[in-house]
C-alpha atoms as a PDB file:
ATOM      1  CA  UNK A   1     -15.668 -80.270 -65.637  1.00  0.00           C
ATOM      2  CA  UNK A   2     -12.260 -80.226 -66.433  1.00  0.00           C
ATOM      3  CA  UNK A   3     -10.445 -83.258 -68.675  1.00  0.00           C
ATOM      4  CA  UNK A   4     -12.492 -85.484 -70.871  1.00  0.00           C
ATOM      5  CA  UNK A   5     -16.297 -86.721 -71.071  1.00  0.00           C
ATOM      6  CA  UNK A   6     -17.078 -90.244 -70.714  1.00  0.00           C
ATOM      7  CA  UNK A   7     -19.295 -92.336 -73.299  1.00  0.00           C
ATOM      8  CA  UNK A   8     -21.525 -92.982 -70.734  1.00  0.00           C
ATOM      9  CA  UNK A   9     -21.758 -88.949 -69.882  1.00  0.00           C
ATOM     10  CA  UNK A  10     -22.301 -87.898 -73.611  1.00  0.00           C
ATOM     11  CA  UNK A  11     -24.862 -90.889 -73.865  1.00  0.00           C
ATOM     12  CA  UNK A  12     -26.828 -89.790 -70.738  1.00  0.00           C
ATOM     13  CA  UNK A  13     -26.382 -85.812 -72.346  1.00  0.00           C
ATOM     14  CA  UNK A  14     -28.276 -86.925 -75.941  1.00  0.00           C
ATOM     15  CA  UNK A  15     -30.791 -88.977 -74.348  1.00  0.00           C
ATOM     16  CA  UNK A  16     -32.525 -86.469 -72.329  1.00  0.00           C
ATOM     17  CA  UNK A  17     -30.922 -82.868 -73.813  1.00  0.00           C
ATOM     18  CA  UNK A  18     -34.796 -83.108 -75.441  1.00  0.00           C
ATOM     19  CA  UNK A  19     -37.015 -83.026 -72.880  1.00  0.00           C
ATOM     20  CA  UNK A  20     -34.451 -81.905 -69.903  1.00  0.00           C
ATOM     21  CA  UNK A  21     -33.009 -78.277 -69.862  1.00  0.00           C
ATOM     22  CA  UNK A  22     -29.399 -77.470 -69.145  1.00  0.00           C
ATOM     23  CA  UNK A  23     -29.679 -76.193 -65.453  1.00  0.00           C
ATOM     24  CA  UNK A  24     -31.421 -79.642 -64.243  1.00  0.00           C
ATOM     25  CA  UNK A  25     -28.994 -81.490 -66.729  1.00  0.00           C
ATOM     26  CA  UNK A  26     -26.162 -79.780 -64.904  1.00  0.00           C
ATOM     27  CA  UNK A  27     -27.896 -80.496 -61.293  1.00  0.00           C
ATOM     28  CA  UNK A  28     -28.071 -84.531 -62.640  1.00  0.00           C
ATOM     29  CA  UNK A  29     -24.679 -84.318 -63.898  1.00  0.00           C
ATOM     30  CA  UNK A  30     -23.422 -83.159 -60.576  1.00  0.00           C
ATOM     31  CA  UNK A  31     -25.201 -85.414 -58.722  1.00  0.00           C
ATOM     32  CA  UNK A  32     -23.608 -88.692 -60.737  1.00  0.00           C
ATOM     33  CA  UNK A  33     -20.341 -87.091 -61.560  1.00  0.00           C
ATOM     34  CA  UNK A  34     -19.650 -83.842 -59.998  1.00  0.00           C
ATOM     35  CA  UNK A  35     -17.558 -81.486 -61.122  1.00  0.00           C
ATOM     36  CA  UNK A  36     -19.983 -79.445 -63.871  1.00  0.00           C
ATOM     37  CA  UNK A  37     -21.182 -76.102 -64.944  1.00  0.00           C
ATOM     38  CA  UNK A  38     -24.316 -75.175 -67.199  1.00  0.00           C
ATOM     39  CA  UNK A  39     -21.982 -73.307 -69.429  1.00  0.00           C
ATOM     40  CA  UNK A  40     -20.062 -76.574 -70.148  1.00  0.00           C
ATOM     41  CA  UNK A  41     -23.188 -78.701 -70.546  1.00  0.00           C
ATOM     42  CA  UNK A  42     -23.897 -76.002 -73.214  1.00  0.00           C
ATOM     43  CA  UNK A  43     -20.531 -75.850 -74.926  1.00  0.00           C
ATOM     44  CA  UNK A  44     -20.939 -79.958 -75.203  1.00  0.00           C
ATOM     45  CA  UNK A  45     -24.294 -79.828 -76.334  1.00  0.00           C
ATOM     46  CA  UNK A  46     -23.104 -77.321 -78.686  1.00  0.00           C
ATOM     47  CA  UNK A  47     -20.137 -79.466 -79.944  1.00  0.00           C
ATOM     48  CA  UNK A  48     -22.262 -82.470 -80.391  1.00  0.00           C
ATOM     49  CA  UNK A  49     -24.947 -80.362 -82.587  1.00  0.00           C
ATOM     50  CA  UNK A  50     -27.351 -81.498 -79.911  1.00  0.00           C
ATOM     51  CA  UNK A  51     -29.833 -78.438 -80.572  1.00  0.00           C
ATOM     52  CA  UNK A  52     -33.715 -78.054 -79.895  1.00  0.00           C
ATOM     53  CA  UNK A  53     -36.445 -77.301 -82.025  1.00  0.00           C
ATOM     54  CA  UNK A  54     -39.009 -75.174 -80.985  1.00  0.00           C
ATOM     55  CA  UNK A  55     -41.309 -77.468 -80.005  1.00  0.00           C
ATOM     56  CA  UNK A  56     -39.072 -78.895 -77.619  1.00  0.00           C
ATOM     57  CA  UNK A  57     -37.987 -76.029 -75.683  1.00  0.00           C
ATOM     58  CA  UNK A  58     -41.457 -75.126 -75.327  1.00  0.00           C
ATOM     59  CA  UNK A  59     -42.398 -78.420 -73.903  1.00  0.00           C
ATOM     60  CA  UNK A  60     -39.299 -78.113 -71.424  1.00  0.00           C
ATOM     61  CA  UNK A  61     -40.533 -74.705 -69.910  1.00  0.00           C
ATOM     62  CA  UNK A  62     -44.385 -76.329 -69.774  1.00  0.00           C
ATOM     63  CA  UNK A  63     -42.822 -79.790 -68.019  1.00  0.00           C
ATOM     64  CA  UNK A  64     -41.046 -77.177 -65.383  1.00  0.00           C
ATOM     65  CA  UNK A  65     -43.795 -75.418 -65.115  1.00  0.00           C
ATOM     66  CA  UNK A  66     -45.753 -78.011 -64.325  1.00  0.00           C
ATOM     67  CA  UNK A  67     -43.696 -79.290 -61.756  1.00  0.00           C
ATOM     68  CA  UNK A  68     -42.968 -75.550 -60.370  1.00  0.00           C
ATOM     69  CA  UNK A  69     -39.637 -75.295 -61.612  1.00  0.00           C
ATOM     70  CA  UNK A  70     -38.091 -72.693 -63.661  1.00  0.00           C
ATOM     71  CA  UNK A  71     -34.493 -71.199 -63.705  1.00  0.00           C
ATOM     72  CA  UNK A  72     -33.599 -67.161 -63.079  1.00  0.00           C
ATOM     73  CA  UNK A  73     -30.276 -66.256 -64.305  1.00  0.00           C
ATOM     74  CA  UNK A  74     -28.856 -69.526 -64.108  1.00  0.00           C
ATOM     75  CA  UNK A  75     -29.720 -70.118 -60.721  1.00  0.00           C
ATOM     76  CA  UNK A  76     -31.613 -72.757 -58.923  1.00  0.00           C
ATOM     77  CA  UNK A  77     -34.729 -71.080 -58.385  1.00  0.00           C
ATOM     78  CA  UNK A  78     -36.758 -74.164 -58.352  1.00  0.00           C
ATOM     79  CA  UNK A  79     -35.313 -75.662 -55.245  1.00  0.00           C
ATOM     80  CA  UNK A  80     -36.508 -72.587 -53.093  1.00  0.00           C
ATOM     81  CA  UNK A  81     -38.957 -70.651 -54.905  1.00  0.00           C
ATOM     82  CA  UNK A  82     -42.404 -70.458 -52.671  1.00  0.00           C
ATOM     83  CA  UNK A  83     -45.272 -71.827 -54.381  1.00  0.00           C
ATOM     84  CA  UNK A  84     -48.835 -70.492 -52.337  1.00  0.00           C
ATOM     85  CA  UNK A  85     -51.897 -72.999 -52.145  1.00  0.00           C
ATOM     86  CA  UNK A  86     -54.921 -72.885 -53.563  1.00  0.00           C
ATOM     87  CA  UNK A  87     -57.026 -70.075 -52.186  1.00  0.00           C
ATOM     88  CA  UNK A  88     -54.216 -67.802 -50.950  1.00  0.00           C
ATOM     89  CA  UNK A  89     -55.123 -64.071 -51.348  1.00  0.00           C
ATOM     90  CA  UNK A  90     -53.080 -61.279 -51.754  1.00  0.00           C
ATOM     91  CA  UNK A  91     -53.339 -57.514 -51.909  1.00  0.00           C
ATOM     92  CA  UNK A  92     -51.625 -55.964 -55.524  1.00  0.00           C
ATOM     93  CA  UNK A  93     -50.983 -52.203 -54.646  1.00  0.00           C
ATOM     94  CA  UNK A  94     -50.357 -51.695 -58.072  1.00  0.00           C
ATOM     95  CA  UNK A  95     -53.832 -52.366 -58.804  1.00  0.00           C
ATOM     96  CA  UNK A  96     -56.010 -51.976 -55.725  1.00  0.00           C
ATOM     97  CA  UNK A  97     -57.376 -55.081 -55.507  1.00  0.00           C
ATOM     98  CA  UNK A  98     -57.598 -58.265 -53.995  1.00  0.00           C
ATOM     99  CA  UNK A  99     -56.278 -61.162 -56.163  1.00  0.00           C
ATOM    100  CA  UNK A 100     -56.884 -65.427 -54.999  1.00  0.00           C
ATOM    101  CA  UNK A 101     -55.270 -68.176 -56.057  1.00  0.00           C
ATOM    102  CA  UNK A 102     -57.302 -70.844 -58.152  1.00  0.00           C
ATOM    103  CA  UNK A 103     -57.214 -73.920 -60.354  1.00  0.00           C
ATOM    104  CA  UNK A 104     -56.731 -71.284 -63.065  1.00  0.00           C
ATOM    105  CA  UNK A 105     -54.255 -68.642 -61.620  1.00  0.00           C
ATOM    106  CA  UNK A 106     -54.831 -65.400 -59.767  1.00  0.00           C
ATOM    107  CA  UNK A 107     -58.366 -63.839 -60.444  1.00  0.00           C
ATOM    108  CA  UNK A 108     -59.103 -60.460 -59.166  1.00  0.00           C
ATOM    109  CA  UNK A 109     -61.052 -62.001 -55.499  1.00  0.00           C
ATOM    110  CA  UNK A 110     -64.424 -59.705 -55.710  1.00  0.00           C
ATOM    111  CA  UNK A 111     -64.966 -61.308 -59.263  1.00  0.00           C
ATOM    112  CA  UNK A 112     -64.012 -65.042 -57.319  1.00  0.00           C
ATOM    113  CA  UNK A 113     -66.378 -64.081 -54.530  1.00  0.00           C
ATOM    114  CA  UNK A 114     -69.700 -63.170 -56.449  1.00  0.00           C
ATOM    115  CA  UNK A 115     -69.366 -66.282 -58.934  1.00  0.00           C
ATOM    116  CA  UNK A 116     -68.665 -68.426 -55.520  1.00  0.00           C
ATOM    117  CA  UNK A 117     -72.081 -66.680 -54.180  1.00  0.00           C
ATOM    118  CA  UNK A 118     -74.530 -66.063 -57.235  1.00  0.00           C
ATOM    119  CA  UNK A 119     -73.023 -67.753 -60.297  1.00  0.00           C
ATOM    120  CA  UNK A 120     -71.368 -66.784 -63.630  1.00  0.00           C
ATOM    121  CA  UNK A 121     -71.512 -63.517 -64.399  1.00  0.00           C
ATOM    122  CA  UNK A 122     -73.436 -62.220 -67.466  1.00  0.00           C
ATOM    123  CA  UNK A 123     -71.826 -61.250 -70.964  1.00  0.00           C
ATOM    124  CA  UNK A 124     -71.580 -57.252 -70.922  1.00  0.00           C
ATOM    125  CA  UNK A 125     -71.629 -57.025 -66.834  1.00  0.00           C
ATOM    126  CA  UNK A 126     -69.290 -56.268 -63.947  1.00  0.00           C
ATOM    127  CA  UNK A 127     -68.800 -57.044 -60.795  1.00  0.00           C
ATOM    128  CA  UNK A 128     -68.003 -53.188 -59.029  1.00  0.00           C
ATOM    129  CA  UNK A 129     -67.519 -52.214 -55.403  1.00  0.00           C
ATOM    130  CA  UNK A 130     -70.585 -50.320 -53.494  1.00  0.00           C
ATOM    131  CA  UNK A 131     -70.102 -46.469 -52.811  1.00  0.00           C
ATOM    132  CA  UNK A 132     -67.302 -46.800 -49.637  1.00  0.00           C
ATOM    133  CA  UNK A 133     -66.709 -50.491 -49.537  1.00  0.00           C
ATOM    134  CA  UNK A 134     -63.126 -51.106 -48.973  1.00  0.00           C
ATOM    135  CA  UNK A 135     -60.947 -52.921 -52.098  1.00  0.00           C
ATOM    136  CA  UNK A 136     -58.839 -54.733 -49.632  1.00  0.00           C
ATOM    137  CA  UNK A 137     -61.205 -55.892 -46.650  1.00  0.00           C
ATOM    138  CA  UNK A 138     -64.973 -56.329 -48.231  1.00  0.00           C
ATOM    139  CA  UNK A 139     -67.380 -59.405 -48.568  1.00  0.00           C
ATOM    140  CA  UNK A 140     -70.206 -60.290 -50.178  1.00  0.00           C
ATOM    141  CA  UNK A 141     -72.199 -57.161 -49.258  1.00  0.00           C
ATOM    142  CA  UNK A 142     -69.375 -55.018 -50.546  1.00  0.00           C
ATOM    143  CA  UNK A 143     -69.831 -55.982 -54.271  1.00  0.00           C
ATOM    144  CA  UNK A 144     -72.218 -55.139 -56.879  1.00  0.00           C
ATOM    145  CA  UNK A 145     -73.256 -56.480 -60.642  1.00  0.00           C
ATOM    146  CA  UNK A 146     -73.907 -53.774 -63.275  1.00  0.00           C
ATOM    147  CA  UNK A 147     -74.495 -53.688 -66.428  1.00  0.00           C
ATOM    148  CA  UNK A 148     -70.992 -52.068 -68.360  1.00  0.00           C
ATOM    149  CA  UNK A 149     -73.496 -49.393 -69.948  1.00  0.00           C
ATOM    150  CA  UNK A 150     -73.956 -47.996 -65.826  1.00  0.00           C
ATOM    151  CA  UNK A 151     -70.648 -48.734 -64.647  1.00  0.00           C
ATOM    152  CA  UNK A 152     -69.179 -46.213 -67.429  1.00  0.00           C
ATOM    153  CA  UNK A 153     -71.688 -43.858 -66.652  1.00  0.00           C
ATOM    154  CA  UNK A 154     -70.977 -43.725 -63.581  1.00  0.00           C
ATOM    155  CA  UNK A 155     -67.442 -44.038 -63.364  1.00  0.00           C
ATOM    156  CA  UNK A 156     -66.916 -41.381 -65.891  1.00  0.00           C
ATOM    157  CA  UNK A 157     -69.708 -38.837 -64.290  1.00  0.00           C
ATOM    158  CA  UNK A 158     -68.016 -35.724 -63.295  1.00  0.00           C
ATOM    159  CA  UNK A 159     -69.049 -34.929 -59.453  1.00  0.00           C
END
């Protein structure tokens, strides 16, 4: 924004620089005024000795988290950034396995599936794949609980 700032712009600015992070500020700003950049919300903020505590910059990131916002490089990510439903499974070719979306975050899927089907599994177990079951296309059948003792020995045997 070029020229001054209004009262009613530097009251709006310390009332919610606390709970409100500069890339939304600068999106509200716009939308009442125009005419603003995140770099001069900033420099005001800066001016002012409007600065956050810890605490408060934390809660920001958890309240746009929350409503599946963030920024990325200053950008708007939150207005277009895909957010997957519950239960959406992907493949991570990184890792080999099959990864679903729950109430918690991603879980690997084989561990998802045999908790669905026989329960919680046991301290000092894992859930492994059978001898030629596939680690993107499997079921129920596919999987396996062992004991951590057997699943070293037998990933480590030599053949």
């Amino acid at each position: 924004m070029k020229g001054k700032w209004t009262a009613e712009q530097i009251a709006f600015l310390e009332a919610n620089y606390t709970y409100i992070g500069d890339t939304e500020l600068t999106v509200h700003f716009n939308a009442k005024w125009g005419g603003f950049t995140r770099k001069g919300i900033e420099k005001k903020r800066r001016l002012l000795k409007l600065k956050r505590n810890k605490k408060q910059l934390h809660q920001i990131r958890m309240r746009n988290r929350q409503r599946g916002v963030w920024t990325n490089n200053g950008s708007n990510r939150w207005e277009n950034t895909e957010q997957y439903p519950i239960g959406h499974r992907y493949f991570c070719t990184s890792k080999k396995y099959v990864y679903i979306k729950t109430e918690n975050g991603y879980e690997p899927y084989h561990r998802y599936l045999w908790e669905k089907h026989h329960g919680p599994i046991p301290d000092n177990h894992v859930v492994c794949f059978k001898e030629g079951a596939d680690k993107e296309y499997f079921g129920v059948t596919d999987i396996q609980l062992v004991s951590r003792k057997e699943f070293i020995k037998t990933s480590t045997a030599l053949p």
